[in-house]
Protein backbone atom coordinates (compact mmCIF):
# COMPACT_ATOMS: atom_id res chain seq x y z
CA UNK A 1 -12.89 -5.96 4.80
CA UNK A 2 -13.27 -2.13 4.79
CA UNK A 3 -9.81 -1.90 5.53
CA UNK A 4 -9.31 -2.08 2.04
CA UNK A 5 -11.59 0.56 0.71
CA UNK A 6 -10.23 2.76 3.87
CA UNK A 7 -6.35 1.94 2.72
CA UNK A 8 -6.96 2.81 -0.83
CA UNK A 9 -8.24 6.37 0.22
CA UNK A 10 -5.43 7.01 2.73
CA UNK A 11 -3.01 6.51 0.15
CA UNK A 12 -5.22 8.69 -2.86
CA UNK A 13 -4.63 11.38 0.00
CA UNK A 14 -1.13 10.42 0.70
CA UNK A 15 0.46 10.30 -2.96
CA UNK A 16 -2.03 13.28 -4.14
CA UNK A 17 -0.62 15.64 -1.13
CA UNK A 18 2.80 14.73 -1.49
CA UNK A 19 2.72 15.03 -5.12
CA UNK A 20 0.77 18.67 -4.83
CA UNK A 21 4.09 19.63 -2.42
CA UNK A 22 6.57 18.91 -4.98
CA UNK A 23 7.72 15.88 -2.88
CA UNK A 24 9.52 13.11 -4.28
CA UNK A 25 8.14 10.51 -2.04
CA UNK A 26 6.34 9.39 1.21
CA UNK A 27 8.32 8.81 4.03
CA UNK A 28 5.45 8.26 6.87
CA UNK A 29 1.90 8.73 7.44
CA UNK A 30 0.09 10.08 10.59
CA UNK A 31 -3.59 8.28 10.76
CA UNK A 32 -5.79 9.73 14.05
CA UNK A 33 -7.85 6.36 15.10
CA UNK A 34 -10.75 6.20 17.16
CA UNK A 35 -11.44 3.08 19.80
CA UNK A 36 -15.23 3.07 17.84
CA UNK A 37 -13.84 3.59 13.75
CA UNK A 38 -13.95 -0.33 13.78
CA UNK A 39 -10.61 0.01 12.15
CA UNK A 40 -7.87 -2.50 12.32
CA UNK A 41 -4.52 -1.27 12.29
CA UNK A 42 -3.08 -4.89 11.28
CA UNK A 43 -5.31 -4.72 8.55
CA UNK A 44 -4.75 -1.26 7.47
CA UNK A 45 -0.85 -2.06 7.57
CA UNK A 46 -1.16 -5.36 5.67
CA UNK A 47 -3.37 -3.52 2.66
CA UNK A 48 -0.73 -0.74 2.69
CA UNK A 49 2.13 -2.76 1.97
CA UNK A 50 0.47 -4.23 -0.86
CA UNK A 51 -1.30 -1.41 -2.54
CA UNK A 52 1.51 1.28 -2.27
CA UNK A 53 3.91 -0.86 -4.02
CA UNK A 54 4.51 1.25 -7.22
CA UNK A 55 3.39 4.27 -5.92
CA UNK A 56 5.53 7.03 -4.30
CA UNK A 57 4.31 5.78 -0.79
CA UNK A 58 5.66 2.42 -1.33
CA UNK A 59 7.87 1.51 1.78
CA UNK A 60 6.36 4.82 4.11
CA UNK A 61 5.82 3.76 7.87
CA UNK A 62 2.05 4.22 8.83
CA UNK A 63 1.83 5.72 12.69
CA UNK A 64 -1.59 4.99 14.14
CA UNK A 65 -2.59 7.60 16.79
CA UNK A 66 -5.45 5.50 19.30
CA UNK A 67 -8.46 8.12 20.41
CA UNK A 68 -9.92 6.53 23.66
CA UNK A 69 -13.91 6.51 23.84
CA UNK A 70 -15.30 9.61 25.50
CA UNK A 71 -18.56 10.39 26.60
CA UNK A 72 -20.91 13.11 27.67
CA UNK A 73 -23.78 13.11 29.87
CA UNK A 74 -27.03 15.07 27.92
CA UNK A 75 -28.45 15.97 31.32
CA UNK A 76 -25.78 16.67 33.42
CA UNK A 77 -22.91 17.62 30.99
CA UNK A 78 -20.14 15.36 32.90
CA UNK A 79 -17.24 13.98 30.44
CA UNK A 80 -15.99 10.25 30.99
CA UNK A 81 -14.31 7.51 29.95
CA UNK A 82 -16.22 4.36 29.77
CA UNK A 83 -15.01 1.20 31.58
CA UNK A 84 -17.13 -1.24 30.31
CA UNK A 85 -20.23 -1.04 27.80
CA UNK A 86 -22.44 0.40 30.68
CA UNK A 87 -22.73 4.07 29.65
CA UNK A 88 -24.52 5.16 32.79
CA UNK A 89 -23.03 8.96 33.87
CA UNK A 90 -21.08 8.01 36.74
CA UNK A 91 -21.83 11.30 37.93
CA UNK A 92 -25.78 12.07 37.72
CA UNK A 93 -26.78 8.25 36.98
CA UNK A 94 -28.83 9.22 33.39
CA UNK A 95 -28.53 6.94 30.28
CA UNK A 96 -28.57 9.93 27.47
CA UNK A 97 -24.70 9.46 27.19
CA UNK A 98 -23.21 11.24 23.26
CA UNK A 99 -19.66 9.92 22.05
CA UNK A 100 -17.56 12.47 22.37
CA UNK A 101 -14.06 11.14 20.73
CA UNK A 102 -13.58 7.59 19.84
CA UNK A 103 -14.90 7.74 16.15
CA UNK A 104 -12.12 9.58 14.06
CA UNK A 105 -10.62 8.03 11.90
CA UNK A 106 -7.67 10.52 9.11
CA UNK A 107 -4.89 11.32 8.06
CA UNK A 108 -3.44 13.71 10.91
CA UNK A 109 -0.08 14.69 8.92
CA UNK A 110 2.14 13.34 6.13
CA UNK A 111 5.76 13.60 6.11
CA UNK A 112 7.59 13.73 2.87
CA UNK A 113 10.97 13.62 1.12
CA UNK A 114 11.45 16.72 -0.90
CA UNK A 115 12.57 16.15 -4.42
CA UNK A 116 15.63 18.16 -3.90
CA UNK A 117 16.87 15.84 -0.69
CA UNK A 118 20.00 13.47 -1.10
CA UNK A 119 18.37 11.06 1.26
């Protein structure tokens, strides 16, 4: 249910930095997602469509961006990608793995109409 705390923000941001460009509306928005954010992108979309009705981001496309989980080995340094939820370094064999990507979760990039566009 955080989804719709988390789609309220994104489009605050939205709306506020198109409106501080001089845009006229929202055309798409560019979310970063990490594998570990816990963040539905079904859920995300389904809030959106609702709660931008009304606002100048009403009818934008979102574009989710998936970060895969990465990890790093604290005594060896080695950089993976976990297959399963063993985090054992395939490389040294030590448990002190640190997520290295995988948690993002904003707004990358916004693209907007400009109030002076025909389209």
């Amino acid at each position: 249910m955080h989804e719709l705390a988390v789609t309220e923000s994104i489009i605050e941001i939205a709306t506020r930095n198109a409106a501080e460009a001089g845009a006229s509306r929202v055309l798409a928005i560019h979310l970063v997602v990490g594998d570990l954010s816990s963040i539905v992108d079904d859920s995300v979309q389904f809030y959106f469509d609702f709660l931008s009705e009304g606002t100048m981001a009403a009818g934008a496309r979102l574009m989710f961006e998936r970060v895969s989980v990465e990890l790093a080995c604290a005594a060896c340094g080695w950089h993976w990608q976990p297959v399963s939820a063993d985090w054992q370094c395939p490389h040294c064999g030590q448990r002190q793995a640190k997520v290295v990507k995988g948690r993002e979760f904003y707004v990358d990039s916004i693209e907007v109409e400009d109030t002076d566009d025909d389209t």
